[in-house]
N, C-alpha and C. Protein backbone atom coordinates (compact mmCIF):
# COMPACT_ATOMS: atom_id res chain seq x y z
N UNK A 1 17.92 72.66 193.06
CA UNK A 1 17.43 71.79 192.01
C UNK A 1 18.09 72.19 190.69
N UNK A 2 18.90 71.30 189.68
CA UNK A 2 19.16 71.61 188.93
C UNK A 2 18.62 71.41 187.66
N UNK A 3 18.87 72.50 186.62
CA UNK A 3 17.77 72.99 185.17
C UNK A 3 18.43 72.23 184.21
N UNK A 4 17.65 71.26 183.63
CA UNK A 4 18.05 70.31 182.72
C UNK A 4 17.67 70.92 181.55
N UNK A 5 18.21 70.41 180.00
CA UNK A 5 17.38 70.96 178.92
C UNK A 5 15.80 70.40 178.90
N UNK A 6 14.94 71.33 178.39
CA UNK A 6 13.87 70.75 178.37
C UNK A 6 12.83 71.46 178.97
N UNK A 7 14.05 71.95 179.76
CA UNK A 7 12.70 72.33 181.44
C UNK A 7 12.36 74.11 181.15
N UNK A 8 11.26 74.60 181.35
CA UNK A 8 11.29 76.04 181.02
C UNK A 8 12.21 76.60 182.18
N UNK A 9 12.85 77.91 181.67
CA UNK A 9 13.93 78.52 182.20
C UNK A 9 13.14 79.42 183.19
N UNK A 10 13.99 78.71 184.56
CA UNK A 10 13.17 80.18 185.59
C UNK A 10 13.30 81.28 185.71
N UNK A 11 12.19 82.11 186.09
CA UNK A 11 12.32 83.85 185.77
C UNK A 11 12.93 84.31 186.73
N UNK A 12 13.58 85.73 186.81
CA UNK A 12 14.05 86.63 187.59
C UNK A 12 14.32 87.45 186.86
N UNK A 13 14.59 88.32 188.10
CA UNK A 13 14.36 90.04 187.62
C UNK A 13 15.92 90.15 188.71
N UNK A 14 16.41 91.07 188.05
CA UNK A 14 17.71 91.52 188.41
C UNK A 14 18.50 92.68 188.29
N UNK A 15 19.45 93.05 188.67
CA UNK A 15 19.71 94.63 188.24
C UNK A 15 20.82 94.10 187.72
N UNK A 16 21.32 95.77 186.52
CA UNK A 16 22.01 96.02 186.11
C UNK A 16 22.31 97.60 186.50
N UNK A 17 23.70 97.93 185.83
CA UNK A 17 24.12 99.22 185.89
C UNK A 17 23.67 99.83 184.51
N UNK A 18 22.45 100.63 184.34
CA UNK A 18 22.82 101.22 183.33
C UNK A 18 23.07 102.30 183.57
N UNK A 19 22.85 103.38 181.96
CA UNK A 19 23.17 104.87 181.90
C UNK A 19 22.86 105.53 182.81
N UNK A 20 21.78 105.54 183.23
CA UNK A 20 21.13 106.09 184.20
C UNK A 20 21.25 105.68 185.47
N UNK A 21 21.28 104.90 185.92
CA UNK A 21 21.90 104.19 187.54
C UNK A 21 21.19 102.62 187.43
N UNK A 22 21.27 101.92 188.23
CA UNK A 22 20.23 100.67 188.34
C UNK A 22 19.06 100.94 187.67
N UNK A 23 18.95 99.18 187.22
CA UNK A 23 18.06 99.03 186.06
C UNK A 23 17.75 97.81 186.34
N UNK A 24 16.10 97.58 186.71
CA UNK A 24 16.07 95.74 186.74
C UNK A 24 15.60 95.02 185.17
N UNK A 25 16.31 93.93 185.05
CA UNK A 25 15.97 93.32 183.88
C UNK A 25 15.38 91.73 184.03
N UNK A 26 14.50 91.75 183.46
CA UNK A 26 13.66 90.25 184.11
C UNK A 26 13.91 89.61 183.18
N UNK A 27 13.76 88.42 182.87
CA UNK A 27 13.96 87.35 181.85
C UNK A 27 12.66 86.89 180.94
N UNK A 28 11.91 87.13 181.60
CA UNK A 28 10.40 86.91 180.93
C UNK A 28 10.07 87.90 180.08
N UNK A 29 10.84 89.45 180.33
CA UNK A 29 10.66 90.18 179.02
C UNK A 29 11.46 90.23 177.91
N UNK A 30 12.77 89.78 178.49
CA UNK A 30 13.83 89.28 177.22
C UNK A 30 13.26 87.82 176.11
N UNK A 31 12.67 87.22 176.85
CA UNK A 31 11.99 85.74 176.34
C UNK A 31 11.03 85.95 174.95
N UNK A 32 11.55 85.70 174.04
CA UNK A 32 10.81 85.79 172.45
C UNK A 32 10.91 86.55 171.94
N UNK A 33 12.37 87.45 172.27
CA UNK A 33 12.92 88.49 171.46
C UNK A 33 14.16 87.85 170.60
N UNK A 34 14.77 86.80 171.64
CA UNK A 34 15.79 86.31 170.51
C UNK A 34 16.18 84.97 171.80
N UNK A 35 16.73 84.50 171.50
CA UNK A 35 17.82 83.32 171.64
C UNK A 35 18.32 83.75 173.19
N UNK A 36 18.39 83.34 174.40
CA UNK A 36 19.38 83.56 175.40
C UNK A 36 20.68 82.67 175.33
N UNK A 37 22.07 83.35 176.24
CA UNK A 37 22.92 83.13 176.52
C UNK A 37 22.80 83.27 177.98
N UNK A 38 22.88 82.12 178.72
CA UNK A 38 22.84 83.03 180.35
C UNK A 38 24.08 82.39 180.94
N UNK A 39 24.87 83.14 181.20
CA UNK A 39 26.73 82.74 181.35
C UNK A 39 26.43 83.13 182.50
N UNK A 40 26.88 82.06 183.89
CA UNK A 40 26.90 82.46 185.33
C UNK A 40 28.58 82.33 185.76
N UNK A 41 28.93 82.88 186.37
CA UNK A 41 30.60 83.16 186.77
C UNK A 41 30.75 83.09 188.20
N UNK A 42 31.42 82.98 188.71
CA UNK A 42 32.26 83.14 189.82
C UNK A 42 31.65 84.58 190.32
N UNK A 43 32.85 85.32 190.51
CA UNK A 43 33.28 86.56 190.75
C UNK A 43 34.00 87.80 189.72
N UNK A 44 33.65 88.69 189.83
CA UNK A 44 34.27 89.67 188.98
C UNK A 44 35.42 89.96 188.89
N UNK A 45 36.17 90.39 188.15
CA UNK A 45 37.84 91.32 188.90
C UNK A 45 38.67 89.87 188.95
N UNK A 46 37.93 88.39 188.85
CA UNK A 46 38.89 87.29 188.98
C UNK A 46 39.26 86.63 187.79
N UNK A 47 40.38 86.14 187.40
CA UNK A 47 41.16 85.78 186.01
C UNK A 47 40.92 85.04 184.91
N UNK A 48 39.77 84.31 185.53
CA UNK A 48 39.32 83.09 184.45
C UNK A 48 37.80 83.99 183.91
N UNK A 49 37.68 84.62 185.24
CA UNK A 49 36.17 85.05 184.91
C UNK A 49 36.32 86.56 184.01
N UNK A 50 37.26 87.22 183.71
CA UNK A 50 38.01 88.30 183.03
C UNK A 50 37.75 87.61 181.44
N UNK A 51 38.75 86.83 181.23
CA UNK A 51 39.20 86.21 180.06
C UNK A 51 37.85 85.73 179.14
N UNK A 52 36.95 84.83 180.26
CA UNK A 52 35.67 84.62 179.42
C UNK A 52 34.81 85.58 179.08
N UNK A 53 34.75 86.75 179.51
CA UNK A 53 33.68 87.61 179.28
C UNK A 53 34.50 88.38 178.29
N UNK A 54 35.55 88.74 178.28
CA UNK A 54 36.64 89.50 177.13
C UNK A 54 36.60 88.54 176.47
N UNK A 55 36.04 87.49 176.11
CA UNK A 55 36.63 86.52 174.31
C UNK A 55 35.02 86.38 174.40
N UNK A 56 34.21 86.57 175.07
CA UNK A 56 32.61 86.74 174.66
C UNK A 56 32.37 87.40 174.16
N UNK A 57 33.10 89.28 174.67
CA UNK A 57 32.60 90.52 174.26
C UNK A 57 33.47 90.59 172.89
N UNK A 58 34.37 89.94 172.69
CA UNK A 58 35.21 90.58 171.35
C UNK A 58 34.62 89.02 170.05
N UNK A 59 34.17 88.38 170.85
CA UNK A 59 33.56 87.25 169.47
C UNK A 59 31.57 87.27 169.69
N UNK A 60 31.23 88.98 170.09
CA UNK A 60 30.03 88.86 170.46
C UNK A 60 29.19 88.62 168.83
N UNK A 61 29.93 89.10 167.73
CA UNK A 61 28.72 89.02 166.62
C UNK A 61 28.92 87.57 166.11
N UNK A 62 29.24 86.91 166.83
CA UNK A 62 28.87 85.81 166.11
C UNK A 62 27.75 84.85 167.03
N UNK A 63 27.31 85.55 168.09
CA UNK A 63 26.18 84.96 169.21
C UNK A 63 24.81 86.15 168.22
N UNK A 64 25.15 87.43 168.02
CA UNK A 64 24.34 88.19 166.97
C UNK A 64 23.75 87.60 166.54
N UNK A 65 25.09 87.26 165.10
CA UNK A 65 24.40 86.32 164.37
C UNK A 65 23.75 84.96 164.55
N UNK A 66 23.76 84.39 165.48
CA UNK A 66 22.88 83.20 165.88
C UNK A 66 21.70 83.66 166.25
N UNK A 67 20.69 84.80 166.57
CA UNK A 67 20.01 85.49 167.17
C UNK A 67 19.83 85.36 168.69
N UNK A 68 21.03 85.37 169.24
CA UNK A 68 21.23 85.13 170.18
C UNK A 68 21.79 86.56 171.23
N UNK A 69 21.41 87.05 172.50
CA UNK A 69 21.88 87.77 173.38
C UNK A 69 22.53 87.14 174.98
N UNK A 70 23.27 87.54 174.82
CA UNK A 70 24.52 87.24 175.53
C UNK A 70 24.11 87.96 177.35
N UNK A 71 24.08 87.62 178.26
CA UNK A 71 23.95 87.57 179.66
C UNK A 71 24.88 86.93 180.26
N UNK A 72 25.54 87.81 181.29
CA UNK A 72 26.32 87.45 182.31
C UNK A 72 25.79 87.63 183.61
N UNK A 73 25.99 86.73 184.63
CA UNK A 73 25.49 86.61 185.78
C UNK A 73 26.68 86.36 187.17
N UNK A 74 26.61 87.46 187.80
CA UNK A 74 27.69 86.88 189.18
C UNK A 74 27.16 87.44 190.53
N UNK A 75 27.64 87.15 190.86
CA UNK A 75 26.91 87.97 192.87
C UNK A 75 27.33 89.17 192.80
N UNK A 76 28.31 89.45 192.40
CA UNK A 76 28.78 90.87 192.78
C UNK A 76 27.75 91.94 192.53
N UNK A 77 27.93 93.18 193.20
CA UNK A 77 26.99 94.37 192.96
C UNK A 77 27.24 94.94 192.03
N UNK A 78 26.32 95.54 191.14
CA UNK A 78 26.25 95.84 189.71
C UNK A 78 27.47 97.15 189.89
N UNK A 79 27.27 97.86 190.55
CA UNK A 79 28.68 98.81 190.35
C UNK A 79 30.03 98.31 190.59
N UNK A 80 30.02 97.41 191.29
CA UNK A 80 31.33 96.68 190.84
C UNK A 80 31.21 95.91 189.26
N UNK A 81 30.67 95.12 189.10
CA UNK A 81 30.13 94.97 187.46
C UNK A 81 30.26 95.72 186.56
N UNK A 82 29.64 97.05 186.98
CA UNK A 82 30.24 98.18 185.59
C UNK A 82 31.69 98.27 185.81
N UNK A 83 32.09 98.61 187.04
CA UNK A 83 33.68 99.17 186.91
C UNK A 83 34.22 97.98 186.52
N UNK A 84 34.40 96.68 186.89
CA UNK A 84 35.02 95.51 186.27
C UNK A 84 34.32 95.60 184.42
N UNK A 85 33.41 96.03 183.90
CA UNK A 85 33.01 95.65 182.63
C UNK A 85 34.02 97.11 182.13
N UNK A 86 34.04 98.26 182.48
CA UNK A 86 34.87 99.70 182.13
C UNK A 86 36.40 99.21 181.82
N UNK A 87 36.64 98.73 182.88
CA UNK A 87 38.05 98.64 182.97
C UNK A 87 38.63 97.44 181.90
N UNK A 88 37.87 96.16 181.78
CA UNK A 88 38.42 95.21 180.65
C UNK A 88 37.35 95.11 179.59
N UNK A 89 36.75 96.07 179.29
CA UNK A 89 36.06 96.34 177.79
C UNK A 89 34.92 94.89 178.10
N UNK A 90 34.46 94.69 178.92
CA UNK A 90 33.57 93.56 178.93
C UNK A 90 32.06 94.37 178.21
N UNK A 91 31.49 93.82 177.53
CA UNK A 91 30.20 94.84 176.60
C UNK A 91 29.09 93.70 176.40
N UNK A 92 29.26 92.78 177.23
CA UNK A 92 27.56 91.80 177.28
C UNK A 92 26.35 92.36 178.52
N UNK A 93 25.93 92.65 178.41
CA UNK A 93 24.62 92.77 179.38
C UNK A 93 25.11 92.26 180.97
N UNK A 94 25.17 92.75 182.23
CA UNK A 94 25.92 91.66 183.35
C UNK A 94 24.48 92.40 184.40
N UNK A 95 24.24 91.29 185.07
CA UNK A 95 23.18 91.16 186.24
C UNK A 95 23.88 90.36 187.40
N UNK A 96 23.47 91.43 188.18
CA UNK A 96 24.10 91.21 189.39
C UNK A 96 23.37 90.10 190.74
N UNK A 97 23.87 89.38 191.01
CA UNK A 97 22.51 88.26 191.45
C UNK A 97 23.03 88.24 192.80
N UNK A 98 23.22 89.32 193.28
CA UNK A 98 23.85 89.80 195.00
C UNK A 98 23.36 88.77 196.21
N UNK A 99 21.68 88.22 195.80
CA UNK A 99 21.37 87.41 196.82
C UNK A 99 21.74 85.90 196.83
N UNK A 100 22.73 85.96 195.19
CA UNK A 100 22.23 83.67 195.02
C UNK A 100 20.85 83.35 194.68
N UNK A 101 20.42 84.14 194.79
CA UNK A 101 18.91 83.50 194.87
C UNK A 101 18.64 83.27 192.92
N UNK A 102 18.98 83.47 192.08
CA UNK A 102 19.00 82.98 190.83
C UNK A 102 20.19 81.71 190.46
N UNK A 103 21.14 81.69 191.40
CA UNK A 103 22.38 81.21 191.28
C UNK A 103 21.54 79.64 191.82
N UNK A 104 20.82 79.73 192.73
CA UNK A 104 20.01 78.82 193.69
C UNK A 104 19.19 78.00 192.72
N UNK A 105 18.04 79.08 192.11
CA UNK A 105 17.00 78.30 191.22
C UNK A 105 17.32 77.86 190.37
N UNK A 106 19.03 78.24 189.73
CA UNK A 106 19.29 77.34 188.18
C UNK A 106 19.99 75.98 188.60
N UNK A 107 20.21 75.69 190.40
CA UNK A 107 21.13 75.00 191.18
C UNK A 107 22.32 74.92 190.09
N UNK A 108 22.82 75.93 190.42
CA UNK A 108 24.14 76.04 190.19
C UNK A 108 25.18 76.81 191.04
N UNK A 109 24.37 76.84 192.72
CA UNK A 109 25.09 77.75 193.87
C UNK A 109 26.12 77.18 194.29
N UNK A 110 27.58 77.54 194.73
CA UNK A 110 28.10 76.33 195.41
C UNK A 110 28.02 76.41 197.34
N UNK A 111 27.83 75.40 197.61
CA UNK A 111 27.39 75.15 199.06
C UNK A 111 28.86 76.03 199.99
N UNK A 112 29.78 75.29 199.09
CA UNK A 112 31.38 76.29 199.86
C UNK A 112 31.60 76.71 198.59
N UNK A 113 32.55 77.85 198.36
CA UNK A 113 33.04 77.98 197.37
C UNK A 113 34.66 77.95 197.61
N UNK A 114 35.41 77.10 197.01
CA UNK A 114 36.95 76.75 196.50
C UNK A 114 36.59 76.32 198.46
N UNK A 115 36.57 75.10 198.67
CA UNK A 115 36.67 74.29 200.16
C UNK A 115 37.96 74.25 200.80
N UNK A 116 38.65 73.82 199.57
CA UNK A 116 40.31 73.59 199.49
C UNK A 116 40.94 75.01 200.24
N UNK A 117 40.53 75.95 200.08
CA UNK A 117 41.36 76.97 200.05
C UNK A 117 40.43 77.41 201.48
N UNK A 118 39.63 77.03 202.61
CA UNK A 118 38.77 77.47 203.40
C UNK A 118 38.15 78.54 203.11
N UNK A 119 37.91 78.74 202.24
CA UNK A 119 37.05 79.91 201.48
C UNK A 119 35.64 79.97 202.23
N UNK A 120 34.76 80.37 203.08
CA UNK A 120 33.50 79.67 203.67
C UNK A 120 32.10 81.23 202.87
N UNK A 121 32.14 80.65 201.65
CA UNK A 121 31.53 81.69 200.52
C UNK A 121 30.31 80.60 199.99
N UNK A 122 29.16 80.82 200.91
CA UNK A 122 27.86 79.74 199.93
C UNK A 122 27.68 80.83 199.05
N UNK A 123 26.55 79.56 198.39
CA UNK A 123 25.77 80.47 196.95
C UNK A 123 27.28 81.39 195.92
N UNK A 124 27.99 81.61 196.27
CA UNK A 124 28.63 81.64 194.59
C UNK A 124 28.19 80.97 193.79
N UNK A 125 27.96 81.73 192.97
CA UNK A 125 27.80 80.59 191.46
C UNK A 125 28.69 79.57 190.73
N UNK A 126 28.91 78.65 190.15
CA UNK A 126 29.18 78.21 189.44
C UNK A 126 29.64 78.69 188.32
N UNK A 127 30.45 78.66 187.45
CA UNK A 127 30.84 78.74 186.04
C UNK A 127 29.88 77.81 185.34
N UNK A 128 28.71 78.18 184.56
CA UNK A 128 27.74 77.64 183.99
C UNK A 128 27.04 78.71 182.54
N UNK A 129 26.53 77.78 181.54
CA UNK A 129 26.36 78.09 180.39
C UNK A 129 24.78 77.46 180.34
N UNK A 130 24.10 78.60 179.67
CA UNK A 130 22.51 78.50 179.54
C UNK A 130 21.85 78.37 178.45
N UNK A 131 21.22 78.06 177.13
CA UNK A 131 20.91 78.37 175.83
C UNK A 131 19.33 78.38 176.39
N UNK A 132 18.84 79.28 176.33
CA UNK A 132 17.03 79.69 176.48
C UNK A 132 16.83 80.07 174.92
N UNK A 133 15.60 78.81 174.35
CA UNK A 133 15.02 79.49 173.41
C UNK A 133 14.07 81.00 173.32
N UNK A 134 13.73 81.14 172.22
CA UNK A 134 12.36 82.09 172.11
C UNK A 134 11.13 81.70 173.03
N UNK A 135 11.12 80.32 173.23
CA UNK A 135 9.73 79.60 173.75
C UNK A 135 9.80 80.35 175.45
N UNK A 136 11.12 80.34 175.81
CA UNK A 136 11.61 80.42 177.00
C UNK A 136 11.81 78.80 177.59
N UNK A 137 12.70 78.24 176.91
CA UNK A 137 12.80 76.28 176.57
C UNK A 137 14.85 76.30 177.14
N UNK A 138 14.76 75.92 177.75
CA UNK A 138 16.53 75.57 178.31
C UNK A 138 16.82 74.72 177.44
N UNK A 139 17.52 74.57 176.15
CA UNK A 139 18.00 73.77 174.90
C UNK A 139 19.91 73.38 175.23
N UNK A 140 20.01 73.95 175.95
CA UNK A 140 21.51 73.53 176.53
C UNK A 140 21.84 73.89 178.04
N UNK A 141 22.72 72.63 178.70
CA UNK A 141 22.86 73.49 180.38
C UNK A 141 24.13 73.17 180.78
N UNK A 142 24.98 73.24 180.97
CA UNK A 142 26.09 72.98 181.59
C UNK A 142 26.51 74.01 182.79
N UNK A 143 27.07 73.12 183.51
CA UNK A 143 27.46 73.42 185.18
C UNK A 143 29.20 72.89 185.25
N UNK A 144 30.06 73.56 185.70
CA UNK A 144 31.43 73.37 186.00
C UNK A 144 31.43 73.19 187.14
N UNK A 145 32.07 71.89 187.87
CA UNK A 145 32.43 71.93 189.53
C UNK A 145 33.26 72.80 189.40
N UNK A 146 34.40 72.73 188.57
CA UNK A 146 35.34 73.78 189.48
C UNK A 146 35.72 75.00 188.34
N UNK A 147 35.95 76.03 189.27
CA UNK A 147 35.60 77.47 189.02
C UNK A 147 36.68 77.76 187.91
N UNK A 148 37.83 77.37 187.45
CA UNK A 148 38.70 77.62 186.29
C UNK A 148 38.14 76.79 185.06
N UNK A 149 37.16 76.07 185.07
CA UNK A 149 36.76 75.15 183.98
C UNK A 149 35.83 76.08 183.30
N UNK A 150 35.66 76.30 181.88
CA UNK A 150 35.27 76.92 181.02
C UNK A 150 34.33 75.70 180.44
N UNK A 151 33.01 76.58 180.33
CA UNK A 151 31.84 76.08 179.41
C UNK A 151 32.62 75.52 178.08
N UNK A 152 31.65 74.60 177.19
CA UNK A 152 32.35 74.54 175.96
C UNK A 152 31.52 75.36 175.31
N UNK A 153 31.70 76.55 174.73
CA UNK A 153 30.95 77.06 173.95
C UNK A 153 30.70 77.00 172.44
N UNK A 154 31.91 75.38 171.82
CA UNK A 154 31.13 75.52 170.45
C UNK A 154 30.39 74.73 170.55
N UNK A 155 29.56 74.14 171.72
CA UNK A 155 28.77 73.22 171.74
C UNK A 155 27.53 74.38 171.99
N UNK A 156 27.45 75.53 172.79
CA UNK A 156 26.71 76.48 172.89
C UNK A 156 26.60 76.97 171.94
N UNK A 157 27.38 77.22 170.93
CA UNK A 157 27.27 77.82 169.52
C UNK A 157 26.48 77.21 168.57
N UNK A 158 26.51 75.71 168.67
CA UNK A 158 26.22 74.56 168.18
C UNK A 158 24.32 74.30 168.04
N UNK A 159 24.22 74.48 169.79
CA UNK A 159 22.85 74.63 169.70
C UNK A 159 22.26 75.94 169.23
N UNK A 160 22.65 76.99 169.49
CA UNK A 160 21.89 78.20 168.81
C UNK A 160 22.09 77.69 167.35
N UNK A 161 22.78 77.08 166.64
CA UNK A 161 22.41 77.08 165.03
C UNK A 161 21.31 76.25 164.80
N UNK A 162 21.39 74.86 165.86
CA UNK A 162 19.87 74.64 165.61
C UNK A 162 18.71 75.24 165.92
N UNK A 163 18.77 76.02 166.52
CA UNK A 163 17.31 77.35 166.99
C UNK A 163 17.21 78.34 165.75
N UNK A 164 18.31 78.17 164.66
CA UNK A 164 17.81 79.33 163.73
C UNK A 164 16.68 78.97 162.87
């Protein structure tokens, strides 16, 4: 089922890599601290999905300044996540959604992923862009069919200025 604006943003709890080893982070406690960004990707370590999270992490104060926090989302396992975030300076928050099962509830899984290429990979995510208010309110949603297509993000930028 897919999350239109409007609709409250569904919860999950997810891991990350932190300092300390795995760390789950739920969305319902991030919710009315500031502004979400919830950026869903492909795969890690892959070229389009590199580039967006490196021009996220190096133009991150200007999502700051929107009061906005920045989330990345892919299947991969969070220690691949850190070593892919180590190695190309990626510095947004990344949750690892290993089952689809968040990739599922925002319907943004793909049934095959890249068909063309016999790839036989369900539930990958989509390349998709999220704006969650304070309310916990989906104020922007976009979904990419195909996996090199980039969100527009001054339209994501756009709506966080109206949330200030």
């Amino acid at each position: 089922m897919a999350i239109n604006t409007g609709d409250k943003a569904p919860d999950f709890t997810l891991v990350t890599k932190g300092a300390e080893g795995p760390e789950l982070v739920k969305l319902s406690d991030l919710v009315g601290k500031s502004n979400l960004v919830l950026l869903f990707v492909p795969m890690a370590f892959t070229g389009v999905c590199t580039t967006e999270f490196c021009d996220i992490s190096s133009g991150i104060s200007d999502y700051e300044a929107l009061d906005a926090k920045v989330i990345g989302i892919s299947g991969d396992n969070p220690f691949a996540q850190a070593a892919w975030a180590e190695k190309e300076g990626i510095s947004i928050t990344l949750l690892s959604d290993y089952e689809h099962e968040v990739a599922k509830a925002y319907g943004v899984a793909y049934e095959q992923f890249l068909p063309e290429a016999n790839l036989i990979m369900g539930g990958v995510a989509k390349r998709s862009a999220f704006v969650i208010d304070k309310e916990g309110i989906v104020r922007y949603a976009e979904v990419q069919d195909h996996p090199k297509d980039l969100p527009d993000f001054d339209k994501v930028k756009e709506t966080l200025k109206g949330l200030a």
